[in-house]
N, C-alpha and C. Protein backbone atom coordinates (compact mmCIF):
# COMPACT_ATOMS: atom_id res chain seq x y z
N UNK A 1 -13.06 61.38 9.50
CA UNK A 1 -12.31 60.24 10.00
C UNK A 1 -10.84 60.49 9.77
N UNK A 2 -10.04 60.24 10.93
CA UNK A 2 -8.48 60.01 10.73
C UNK A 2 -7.99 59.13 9.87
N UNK A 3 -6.92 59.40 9.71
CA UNK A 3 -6.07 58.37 8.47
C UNK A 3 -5.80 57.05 9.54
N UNK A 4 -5.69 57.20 10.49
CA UNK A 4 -5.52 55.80 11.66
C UNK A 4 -6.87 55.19 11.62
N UNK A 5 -7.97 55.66 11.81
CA UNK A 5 -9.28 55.15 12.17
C UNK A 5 -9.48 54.28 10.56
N UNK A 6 -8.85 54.86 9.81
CA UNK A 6 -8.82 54.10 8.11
C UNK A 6 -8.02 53.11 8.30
N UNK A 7 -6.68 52.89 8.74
CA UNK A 7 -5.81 52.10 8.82
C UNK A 7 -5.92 50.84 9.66
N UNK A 8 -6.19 50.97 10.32
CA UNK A 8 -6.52 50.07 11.78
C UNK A 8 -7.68 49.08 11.44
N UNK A 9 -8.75 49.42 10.60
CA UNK A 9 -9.54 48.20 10.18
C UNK A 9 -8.96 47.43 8.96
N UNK A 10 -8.03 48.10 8.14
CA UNK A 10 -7.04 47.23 7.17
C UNK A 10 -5.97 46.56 7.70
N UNK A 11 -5.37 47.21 8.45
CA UNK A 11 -4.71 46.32 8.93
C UNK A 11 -4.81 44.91 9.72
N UNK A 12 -6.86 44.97 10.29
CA UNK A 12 -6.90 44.12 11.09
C UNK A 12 -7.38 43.13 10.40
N UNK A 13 -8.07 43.42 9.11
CA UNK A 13 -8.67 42.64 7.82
C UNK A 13 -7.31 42.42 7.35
N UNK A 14 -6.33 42.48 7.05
CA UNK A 14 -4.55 41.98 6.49
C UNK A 14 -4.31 41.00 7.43
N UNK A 15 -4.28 41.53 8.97
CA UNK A 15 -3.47 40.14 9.77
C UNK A 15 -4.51 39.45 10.19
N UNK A 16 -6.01 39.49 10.00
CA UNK A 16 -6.79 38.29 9.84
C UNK A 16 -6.65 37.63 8.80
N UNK A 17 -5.96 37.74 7.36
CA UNK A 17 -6.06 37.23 6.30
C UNK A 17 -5.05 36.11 6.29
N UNK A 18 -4.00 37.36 6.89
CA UNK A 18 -2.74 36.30 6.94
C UNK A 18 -2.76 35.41 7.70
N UNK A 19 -3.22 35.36 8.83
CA UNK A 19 -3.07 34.53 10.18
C UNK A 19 -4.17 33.29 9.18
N UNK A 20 -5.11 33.40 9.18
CA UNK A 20 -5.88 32.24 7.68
C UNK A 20 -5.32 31.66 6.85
N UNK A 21 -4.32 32.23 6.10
CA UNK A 21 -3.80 31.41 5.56
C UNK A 21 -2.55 31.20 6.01
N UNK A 22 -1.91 31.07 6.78
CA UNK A 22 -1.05 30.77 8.19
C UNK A 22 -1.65 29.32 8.71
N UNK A 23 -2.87 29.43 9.66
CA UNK A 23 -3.32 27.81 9.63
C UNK A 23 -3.85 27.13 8.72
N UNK A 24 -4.30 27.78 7.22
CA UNK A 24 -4.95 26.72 6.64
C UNK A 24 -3.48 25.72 5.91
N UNK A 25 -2.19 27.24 6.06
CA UNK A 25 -1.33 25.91 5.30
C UNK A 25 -0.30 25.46 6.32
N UNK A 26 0.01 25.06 7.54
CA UNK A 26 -0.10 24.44 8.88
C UNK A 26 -0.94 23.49 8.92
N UNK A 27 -2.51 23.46 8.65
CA UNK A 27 -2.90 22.53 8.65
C UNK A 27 -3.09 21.04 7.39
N UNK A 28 -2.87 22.08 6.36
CA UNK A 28 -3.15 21.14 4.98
C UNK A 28 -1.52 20.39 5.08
N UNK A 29 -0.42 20.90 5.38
CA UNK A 29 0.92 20.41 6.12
C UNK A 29 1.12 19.19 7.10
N UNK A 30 0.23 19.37 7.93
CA UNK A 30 0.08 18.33 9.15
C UNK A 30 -0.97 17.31 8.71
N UNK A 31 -2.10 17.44 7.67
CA UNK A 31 -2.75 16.55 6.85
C UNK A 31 -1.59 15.75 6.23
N UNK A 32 -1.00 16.44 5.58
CA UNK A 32 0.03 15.82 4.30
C UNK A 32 0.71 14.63 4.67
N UNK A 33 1.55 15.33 5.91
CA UNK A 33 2.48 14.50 6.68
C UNK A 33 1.91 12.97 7.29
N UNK A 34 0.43 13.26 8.11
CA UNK A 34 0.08 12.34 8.64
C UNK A 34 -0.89 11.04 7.24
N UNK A 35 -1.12 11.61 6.30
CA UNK A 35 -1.61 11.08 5.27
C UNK A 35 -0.12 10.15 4.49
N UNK A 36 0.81 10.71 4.45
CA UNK A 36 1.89 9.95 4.03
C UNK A 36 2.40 9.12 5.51
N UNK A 37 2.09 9.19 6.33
CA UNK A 37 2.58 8.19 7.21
C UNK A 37 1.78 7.10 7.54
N UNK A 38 0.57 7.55 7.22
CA UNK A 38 -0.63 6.41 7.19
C UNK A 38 -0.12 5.42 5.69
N UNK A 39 0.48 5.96 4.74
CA UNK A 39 0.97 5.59 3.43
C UNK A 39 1.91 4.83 4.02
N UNK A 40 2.93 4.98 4.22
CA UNK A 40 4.01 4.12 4.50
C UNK A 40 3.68 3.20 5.64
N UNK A 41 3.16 3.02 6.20
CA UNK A 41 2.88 1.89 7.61
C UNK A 41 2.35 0.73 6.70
N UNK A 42 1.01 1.45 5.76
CA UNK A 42 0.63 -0.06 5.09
C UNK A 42 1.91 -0.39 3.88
N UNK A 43 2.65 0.31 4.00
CA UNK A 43 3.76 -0.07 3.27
C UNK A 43 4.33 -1.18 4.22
N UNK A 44 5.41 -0.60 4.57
CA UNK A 44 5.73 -1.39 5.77
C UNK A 44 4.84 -2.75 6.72
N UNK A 45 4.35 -2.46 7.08
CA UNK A 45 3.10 -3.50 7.09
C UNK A 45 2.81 -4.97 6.52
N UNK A 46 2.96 -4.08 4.66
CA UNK A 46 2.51 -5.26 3.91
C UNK A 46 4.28 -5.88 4.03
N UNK A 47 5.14 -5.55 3.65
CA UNK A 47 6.82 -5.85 3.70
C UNK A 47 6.94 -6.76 4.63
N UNK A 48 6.83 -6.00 5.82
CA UNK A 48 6.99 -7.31 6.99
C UNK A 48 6.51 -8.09 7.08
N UNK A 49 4.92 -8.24 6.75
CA UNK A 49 4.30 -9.50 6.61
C UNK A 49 4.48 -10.55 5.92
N UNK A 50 4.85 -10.03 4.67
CA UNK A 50 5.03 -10.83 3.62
C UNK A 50 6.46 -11.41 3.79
N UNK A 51 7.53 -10.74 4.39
CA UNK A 51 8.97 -11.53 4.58
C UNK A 51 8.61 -12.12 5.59
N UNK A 52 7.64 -12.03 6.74
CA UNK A 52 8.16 -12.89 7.95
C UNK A 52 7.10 -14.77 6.98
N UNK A 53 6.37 -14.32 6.29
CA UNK A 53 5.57 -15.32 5.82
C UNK A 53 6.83 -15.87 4.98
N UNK A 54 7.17 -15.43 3.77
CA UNK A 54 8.08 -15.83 2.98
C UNK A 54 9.11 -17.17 4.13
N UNK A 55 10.13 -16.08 4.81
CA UNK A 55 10.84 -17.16 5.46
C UNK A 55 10.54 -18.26 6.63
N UNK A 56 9.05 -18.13 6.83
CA UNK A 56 8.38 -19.33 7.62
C UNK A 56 8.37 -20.16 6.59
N UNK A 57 7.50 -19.83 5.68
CA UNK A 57 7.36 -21.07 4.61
C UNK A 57 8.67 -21.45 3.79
N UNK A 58 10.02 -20.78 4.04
CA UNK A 58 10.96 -21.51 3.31
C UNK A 58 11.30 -22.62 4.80
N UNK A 59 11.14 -22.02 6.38
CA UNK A 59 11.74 -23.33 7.17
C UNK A 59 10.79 -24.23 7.18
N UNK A 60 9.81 -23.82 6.87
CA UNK A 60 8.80 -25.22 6.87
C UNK A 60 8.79 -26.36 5.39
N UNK A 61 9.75 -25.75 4.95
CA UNK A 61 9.97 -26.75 3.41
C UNK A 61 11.50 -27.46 4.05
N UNK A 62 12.33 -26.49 4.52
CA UNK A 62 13.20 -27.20 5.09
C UNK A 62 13.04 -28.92 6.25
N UNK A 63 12.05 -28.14 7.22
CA UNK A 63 11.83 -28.74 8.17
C UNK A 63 11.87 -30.30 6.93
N UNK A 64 10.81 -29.77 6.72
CA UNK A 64 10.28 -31.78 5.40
C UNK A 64 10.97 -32.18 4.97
N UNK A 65 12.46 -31.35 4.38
CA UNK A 65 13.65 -32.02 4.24
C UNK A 65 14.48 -32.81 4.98
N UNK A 66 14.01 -31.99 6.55
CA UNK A 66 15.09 -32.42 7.32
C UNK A 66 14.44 -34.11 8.13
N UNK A 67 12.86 -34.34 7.92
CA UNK A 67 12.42 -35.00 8.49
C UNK A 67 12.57 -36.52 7.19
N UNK A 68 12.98 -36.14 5.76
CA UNK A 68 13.15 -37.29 5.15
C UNK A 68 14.52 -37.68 5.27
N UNK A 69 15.44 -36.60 6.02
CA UNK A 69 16.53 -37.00 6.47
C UNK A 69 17.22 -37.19 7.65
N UNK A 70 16.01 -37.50 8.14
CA UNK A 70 15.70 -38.12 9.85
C UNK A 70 16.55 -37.10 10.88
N UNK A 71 16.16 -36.03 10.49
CA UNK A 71 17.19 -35.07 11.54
C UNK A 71 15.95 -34.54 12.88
N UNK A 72 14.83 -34.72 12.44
CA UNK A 72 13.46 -34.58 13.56
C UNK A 72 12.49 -35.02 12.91
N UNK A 73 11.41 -34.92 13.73
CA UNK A 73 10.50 -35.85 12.99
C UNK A 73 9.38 -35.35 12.87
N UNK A 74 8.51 -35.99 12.24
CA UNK A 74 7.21 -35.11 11.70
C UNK A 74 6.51 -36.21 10.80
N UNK A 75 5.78 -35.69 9.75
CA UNK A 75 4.67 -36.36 8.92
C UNK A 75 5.71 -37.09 7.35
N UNK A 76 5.75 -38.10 7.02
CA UNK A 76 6.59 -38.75 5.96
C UNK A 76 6.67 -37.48 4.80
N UNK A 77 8.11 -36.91 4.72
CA UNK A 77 8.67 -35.85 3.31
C UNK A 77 9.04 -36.29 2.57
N UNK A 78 8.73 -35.35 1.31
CA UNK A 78 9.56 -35.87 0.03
C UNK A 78 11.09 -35.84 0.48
N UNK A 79 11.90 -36.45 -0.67
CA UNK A 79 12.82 -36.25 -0.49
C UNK A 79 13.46 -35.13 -1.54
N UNK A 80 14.63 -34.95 -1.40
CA UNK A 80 15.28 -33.58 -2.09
C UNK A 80 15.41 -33.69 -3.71
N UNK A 81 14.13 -33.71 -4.60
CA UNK A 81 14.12 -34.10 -5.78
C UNK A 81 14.59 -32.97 -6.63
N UNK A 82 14.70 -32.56 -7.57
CA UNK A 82 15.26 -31.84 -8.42
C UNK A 82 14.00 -30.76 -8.71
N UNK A 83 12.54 -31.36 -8.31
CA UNK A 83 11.81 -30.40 -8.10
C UNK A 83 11.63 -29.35 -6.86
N UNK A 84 11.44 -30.32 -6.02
CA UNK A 84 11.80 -29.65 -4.32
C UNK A 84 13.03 -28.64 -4.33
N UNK A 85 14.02 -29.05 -4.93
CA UNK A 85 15.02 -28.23 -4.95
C UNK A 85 14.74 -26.97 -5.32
N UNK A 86 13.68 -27.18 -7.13
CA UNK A 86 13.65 -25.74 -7.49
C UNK A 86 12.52 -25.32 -6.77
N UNK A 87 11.64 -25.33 -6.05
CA UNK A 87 10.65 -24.64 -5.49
C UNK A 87 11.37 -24.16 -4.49
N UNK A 88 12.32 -24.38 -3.80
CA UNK A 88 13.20 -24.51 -2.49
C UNK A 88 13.80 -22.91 -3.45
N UNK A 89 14.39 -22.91 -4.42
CA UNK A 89 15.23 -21.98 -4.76
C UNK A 89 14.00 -20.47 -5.20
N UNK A 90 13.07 -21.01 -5.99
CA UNK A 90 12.03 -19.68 -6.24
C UNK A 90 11.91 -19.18 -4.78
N UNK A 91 11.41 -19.96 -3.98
CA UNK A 91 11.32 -19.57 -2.39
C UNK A 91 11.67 -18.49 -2.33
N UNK A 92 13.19 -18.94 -2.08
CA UNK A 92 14.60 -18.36 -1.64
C UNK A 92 14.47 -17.02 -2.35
N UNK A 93 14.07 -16.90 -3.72
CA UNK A 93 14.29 -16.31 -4.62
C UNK A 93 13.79 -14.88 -4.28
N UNK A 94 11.64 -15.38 -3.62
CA UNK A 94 11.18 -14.08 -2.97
C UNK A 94 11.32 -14.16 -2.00
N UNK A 95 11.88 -14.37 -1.00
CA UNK A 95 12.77 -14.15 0.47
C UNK A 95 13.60 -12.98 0.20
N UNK A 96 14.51 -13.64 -0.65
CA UNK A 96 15.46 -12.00 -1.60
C UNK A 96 14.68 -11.11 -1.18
N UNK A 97 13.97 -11.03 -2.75
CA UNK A 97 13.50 -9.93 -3.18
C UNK A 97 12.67 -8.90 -1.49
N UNK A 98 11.38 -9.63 -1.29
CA UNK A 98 10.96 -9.31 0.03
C UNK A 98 12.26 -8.67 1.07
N UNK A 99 13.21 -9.16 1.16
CA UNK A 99 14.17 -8.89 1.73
C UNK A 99 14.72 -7.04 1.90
N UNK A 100 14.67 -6.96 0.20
CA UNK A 100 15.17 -5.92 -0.44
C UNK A 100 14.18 -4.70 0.06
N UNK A 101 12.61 -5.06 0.09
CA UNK A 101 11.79 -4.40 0.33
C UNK A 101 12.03 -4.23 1.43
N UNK A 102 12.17 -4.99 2.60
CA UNK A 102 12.54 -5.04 3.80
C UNK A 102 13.12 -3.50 4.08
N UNK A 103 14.42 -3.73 3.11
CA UNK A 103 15.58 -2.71 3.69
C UNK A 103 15.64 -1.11 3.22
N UNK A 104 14.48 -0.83 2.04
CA UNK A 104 13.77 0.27 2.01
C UNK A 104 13.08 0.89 2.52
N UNK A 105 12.01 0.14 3.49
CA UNK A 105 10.90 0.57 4.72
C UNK A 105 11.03 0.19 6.23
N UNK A 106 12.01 -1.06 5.96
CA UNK A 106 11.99 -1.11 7.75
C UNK A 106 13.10 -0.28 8.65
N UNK A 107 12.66 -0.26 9.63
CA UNK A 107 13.70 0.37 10.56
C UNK A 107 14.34 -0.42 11.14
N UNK A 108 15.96 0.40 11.45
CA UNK A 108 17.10 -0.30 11.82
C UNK A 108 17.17 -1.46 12.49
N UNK A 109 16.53 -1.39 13.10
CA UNK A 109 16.09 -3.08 14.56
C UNK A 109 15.76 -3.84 13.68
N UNK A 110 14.77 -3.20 12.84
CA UNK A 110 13.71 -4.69 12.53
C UNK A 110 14.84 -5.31 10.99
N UNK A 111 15.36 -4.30 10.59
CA UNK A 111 16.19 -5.17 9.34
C UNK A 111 17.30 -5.75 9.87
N UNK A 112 18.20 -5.51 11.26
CA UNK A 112 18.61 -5.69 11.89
C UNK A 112 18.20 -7.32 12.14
N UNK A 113 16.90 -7.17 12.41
CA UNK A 113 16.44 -8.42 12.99
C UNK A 113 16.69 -9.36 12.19
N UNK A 114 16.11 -8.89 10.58
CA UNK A 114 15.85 -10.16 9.61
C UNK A 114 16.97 -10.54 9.00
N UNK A 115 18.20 -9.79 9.03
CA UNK A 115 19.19 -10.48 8.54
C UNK A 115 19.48 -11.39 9.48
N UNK A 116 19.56 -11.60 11.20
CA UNK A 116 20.00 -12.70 11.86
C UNK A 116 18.98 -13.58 11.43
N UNK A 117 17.46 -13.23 11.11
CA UNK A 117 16.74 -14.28 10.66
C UNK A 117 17.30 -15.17 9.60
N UNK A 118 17.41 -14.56 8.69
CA UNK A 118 18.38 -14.91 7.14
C UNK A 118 19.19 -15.83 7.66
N UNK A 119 20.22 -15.72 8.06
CA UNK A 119 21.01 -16.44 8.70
C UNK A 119 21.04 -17.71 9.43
N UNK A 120 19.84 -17.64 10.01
CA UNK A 120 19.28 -19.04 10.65
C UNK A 120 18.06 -19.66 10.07
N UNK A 121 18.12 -18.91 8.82
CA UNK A 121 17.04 -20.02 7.58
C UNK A 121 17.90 -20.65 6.47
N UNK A 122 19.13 -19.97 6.42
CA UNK A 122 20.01 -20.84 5.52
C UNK A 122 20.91 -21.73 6.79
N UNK A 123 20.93 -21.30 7.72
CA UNK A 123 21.53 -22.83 8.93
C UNK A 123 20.85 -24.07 8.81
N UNK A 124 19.26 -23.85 8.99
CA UNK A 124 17.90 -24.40 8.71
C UNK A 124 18.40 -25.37 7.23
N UNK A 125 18.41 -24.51 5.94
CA UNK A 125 18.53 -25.48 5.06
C UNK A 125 20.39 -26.02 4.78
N UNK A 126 21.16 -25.74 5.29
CA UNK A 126 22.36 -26.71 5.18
C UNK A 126 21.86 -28.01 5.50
N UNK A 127 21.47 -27.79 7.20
CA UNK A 127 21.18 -28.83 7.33
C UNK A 127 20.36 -29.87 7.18
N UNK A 128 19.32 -29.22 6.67
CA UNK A 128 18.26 -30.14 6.29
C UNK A 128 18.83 -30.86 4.39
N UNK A 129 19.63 -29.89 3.86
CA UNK A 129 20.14 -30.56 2.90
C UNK A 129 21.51 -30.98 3.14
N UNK A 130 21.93 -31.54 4.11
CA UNK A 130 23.10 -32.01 4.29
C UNK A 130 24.26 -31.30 4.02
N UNK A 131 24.68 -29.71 3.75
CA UNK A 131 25.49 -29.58 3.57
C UNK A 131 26.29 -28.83 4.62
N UNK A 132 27.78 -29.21 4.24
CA UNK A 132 28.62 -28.99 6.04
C UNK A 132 28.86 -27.85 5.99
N UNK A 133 28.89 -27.65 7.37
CA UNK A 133 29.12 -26.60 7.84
C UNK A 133 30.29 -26.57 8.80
N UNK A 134 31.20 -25.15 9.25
CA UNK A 134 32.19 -25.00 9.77
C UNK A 134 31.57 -25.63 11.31
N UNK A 135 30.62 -25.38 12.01
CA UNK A 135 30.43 -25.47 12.99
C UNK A 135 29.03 -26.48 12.72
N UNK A 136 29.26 -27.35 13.78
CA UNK A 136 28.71 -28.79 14.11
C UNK A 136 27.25 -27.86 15.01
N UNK A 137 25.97 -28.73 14.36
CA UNK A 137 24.53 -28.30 15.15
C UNK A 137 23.45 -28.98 14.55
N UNK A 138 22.99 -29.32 15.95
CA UNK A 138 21.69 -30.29 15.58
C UNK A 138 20.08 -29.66 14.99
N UNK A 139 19.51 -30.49 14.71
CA UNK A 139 18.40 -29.80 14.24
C UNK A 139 17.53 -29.03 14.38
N UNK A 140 16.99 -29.59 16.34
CA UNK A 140 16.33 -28.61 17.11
C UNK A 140 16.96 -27.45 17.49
N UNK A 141 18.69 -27.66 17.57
CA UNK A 141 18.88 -26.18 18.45
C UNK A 141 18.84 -25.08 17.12
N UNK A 142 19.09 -25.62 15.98
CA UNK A 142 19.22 -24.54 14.83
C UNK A 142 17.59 -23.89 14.77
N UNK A 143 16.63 -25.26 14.81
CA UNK A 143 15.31 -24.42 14.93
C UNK A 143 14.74 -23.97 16.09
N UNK A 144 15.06 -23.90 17.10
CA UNK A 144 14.92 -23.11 18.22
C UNK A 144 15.62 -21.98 17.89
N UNK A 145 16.75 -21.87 17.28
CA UNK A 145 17.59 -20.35 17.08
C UNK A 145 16.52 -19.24 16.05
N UNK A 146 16.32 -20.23 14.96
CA UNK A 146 15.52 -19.52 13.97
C UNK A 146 13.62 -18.99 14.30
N UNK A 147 13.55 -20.02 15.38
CA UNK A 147 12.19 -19.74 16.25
C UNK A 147 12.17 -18.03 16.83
N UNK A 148 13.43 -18.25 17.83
CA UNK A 148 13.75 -16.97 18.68
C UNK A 148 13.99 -15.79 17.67
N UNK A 149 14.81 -15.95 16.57
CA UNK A 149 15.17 -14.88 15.90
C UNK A 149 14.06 -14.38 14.76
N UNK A 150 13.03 -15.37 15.10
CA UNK A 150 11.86 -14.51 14.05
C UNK A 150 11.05 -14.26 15.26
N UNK A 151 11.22 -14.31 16.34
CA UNK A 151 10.20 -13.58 17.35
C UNK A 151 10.90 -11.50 17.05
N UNK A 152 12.03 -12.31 17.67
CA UNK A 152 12.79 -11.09 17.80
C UNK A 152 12.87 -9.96 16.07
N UNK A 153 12.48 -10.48 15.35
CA UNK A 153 11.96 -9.53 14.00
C UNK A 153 10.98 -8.97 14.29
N UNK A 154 9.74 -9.90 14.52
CA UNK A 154 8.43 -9.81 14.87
C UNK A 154 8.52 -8.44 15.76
N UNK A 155 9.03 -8.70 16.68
CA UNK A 155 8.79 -7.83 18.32
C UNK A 155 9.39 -6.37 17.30
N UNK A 156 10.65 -6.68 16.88
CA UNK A 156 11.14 -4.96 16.15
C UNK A 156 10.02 -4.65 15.13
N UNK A 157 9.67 -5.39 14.67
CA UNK A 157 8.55 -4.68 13.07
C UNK A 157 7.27 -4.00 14.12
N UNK A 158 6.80 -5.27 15.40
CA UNK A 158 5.83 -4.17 15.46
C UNK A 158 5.85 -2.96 16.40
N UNK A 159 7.66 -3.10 17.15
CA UNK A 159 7.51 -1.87 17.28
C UNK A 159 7.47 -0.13 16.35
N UNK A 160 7.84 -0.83 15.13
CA UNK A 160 8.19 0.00 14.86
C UNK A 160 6.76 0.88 13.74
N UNK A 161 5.90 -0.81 14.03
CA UNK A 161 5.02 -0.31 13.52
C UNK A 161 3.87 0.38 14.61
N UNK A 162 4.16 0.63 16.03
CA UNK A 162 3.65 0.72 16.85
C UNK A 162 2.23 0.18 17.45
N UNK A 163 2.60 -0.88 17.09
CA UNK A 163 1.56 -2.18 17.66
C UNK A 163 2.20 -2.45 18.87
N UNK A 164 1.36 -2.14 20.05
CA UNK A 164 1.71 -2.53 21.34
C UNK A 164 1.59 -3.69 22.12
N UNK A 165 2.20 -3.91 22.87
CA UNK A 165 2.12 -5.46 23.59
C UNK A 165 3.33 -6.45 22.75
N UNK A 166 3.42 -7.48 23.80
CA UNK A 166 4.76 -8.91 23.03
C UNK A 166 3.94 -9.93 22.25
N UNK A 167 4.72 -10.10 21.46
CA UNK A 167 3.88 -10.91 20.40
C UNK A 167 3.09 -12.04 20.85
N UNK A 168 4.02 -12.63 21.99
CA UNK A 168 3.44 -14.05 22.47
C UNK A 168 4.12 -14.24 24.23
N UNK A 169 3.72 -15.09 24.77
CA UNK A 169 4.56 -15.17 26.03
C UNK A 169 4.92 -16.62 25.34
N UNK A 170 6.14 -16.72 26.36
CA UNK A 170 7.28 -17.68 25.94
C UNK A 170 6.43 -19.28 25.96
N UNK A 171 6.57 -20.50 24.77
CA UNK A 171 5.99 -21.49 24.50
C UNK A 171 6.96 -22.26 24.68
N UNK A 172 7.59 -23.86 25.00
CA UNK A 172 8.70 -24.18 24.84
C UNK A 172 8.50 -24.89 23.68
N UNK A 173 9.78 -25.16 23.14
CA UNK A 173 10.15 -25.92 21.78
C UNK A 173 11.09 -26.95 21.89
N UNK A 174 11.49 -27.88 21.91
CA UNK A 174 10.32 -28.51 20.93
C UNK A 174 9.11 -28.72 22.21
N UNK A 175 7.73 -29.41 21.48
CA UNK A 175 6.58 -29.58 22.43
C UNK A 175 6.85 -30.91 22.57
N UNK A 176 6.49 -31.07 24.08
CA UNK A 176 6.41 -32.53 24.39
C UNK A 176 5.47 -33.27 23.63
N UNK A 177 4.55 -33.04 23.47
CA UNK A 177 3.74 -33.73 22.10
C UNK A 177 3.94 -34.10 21.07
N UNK A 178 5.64 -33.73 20.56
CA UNK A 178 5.77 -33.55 19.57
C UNK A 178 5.98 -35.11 19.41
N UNK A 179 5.95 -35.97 17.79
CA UNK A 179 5.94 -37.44 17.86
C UNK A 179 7.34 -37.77 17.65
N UNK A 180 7.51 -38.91 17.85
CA UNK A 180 8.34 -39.81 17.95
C UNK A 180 9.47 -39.79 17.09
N UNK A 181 10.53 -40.29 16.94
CA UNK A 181 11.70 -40.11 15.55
C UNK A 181 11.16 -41.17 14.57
N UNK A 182 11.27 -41.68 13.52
CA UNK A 182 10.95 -42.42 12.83
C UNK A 182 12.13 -43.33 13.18
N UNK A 183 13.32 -43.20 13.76
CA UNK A 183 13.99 -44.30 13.88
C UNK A 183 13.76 -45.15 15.46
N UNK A 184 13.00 -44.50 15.82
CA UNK A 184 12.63 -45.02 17.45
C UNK A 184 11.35 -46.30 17.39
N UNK A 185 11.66 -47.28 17.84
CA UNK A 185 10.92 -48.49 17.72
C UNK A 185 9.53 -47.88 17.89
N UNK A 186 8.51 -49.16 17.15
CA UNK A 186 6.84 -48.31 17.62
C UNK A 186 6.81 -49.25 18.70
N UNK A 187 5.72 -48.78 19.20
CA UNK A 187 5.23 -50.16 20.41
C UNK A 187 4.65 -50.95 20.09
């Protein structure tokens, strides 16, 4: 046998070896990657959920404020007791925090989004606690603003979580159903 006829089956046992471990670490790579991205979505995921919940349930504490201070109407609220206040502020407190999480995992749009949210949940509680503001606004248009601007979170988180389709088709607000003012005569 030639020194080639020797060579030529080592060499082909070498670049079968290599080419093996070539895709096995290509593939344990493309495992890795897609295993940490499956990681971060339920990251993300849980973040967004939990802030878009957080600042619903701080306007819906508002709202009860705003309805014992006849700014719309709804089911009889406490009024702004020194307890309400502090539950009003822990709220606030994990809104923060959630917030913070927010701005570690979400993408640009969607944190984008939730700070205009932010913004129209403390409009939300000025007014529901009476305090002034530079610019004059009624109750519904502030919660119609804060309606739209948590759609518009919504719509960025799940794009980004790539959940397809619009969250909702358009509902109007307020609903004609909605009841009466408490200062409007009964029949």
């Amino acid at each position: 046998m030639s020194l080639t006829d020797r060579i030529l089956p080592l060499a082909g046992v070498a670049l079968g070896a290599l080419m093996s471990y070539v895709m096995s670490t290509l593939n344990e790579r493309t495992r890795w990657r897609r295993q940490q991205a499956v990681r971060w979505d339920e990251h993300r995921l849980t973040a967004y959920a939990e802030y878009a919940h957080a600042v619903k349930e701080l306007a819906a504490r508002y709202r009860t404020l705003a309805v014992a201070r006849g700014l719309t109407s709804g089911p009889m609220s406490p009024e702004a007791t020194p307890e309400v206040l502090a539950e009003l502020g822990r709220l606030e407190s994990r809104r923060s925090a959630l917030s913070e999480t927010l701005a570690l995992l979400g993408d640009t749009e969607a944190n984008t989004a939730s700070k205009t949210l932010d913004h129209c949940v403390w409009r939300l509680e000025c007014l529901a606690r009476g305090i002034p503001t530079e610019a004059e606004q009624d109750w519904d248009q502030a919660y119609l603003e804060f309606r739209q601007a948590r759609d518009r979170y919504v719509t960025h988180a799940r794009a980004d979580l790539g959940v397809p389709g619009a969250v909702a088709r358009d509902v109007a607000w307020p609903p004609a159903w909605r009841p009466a003012s408490r200062s409007s005569p009964s029949p």
